[in-house]
Protein backbone atom coordinates (compact mmCIF):
# COMPACT_ATOMS: atom_id res chain seq x y z
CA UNK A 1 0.00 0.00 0.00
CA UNK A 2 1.37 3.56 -1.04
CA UNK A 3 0.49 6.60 0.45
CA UNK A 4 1.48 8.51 -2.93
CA UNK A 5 -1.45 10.88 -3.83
CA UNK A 6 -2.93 9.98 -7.55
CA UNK A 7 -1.62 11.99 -10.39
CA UNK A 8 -3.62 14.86 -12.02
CA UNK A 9 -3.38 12.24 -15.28
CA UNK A 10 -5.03 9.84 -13.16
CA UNK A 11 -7.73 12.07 -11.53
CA UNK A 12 -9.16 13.04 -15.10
CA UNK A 13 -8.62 9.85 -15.64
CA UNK A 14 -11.18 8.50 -13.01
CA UNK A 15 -13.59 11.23 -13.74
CA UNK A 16 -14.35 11.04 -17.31
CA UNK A 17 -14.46 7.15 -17.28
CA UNK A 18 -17.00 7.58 -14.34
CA UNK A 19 -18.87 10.11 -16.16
CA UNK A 20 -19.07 8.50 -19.37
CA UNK A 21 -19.98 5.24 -17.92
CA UNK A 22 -23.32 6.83 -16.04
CA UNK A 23 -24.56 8.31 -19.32
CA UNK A 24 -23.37 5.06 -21.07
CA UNK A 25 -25.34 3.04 -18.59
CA UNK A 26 -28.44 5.23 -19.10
CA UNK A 27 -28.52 5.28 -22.49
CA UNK A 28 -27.87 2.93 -25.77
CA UNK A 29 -24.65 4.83 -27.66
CA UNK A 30 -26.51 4.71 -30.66
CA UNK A 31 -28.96 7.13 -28.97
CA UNK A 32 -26.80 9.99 -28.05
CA UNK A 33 -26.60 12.34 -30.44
CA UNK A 34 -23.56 14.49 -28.81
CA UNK A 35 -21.91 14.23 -25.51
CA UNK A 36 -18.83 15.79 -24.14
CA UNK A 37 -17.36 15.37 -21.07
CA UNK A 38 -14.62 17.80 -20.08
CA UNK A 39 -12.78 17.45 -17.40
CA UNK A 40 -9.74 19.93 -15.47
CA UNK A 41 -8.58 19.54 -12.00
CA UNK A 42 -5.88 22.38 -11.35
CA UNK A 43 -4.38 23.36 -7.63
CA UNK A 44 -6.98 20.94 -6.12
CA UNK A 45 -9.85 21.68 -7.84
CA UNK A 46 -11.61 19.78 -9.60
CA UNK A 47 -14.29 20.58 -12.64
CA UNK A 48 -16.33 18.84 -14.86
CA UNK A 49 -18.71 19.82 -17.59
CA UNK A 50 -20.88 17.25 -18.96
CA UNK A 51 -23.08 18.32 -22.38
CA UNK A 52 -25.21 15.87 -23.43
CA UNK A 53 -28.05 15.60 -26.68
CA UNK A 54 -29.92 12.43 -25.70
CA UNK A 55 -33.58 11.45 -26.22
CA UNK A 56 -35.91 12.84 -23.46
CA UNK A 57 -35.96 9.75 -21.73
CA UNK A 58 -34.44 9.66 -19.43
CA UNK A 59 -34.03 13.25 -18.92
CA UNK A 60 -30.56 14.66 -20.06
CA UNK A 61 -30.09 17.67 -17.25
CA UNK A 62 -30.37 14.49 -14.76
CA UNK A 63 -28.01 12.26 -16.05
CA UNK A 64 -25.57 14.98 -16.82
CA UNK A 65 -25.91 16.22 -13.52
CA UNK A 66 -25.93 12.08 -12.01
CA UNK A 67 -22.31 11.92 -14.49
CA UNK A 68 -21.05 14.74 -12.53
CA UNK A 69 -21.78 13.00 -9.55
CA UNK A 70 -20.12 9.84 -10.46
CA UNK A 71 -17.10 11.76 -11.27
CA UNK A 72 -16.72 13.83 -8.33
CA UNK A 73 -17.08 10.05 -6.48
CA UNK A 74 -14.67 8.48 -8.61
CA UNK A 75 -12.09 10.84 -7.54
CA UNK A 76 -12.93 11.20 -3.66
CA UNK A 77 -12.35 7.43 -4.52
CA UNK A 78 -8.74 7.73 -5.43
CA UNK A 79 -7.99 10.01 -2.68
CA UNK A 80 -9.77 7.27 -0.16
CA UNK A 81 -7.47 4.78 -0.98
């Protein structure tokens, strides 16, 4: 066990894959139209912007806001271990 913090590589890493795999999970690929999932952490801080153009159903605002969720978990994750 290491008690080296994760990289910044590793931390955008995380997030996006987390992201990704909630609106991947709520949707077929075939459905989404667009998505982009941009991700920064700088001195600490991280940010993500998720754009999505899905079909209404399930509601896009929710699972862009549930994929920033996911990625704000995935990296408290790497920090927990």
């Amino acid at each position: 066990m290491t008690d080296a913090e994760p990289t910044d590589e590793e931390i955008v890493e995380a997030a996006s894959d987390a992201a990704e795999g909630v609106i991947l999970d709520r949707y077929k690929q075939s459905d989404v139209e667009d998505m982009d999932v941009t991700v920064r952490f700088e001195d600490g801080t991280l940010d993500v912007d998720v754009y999505l153009n899905a079909p209404e159903e399930p509601d896009p605002a929710v699972v862009a806001q549930e994929a920033v969720e996911a990625a704000e978990a995935a990296v408290d994750e790497l920090f927990e271990a």
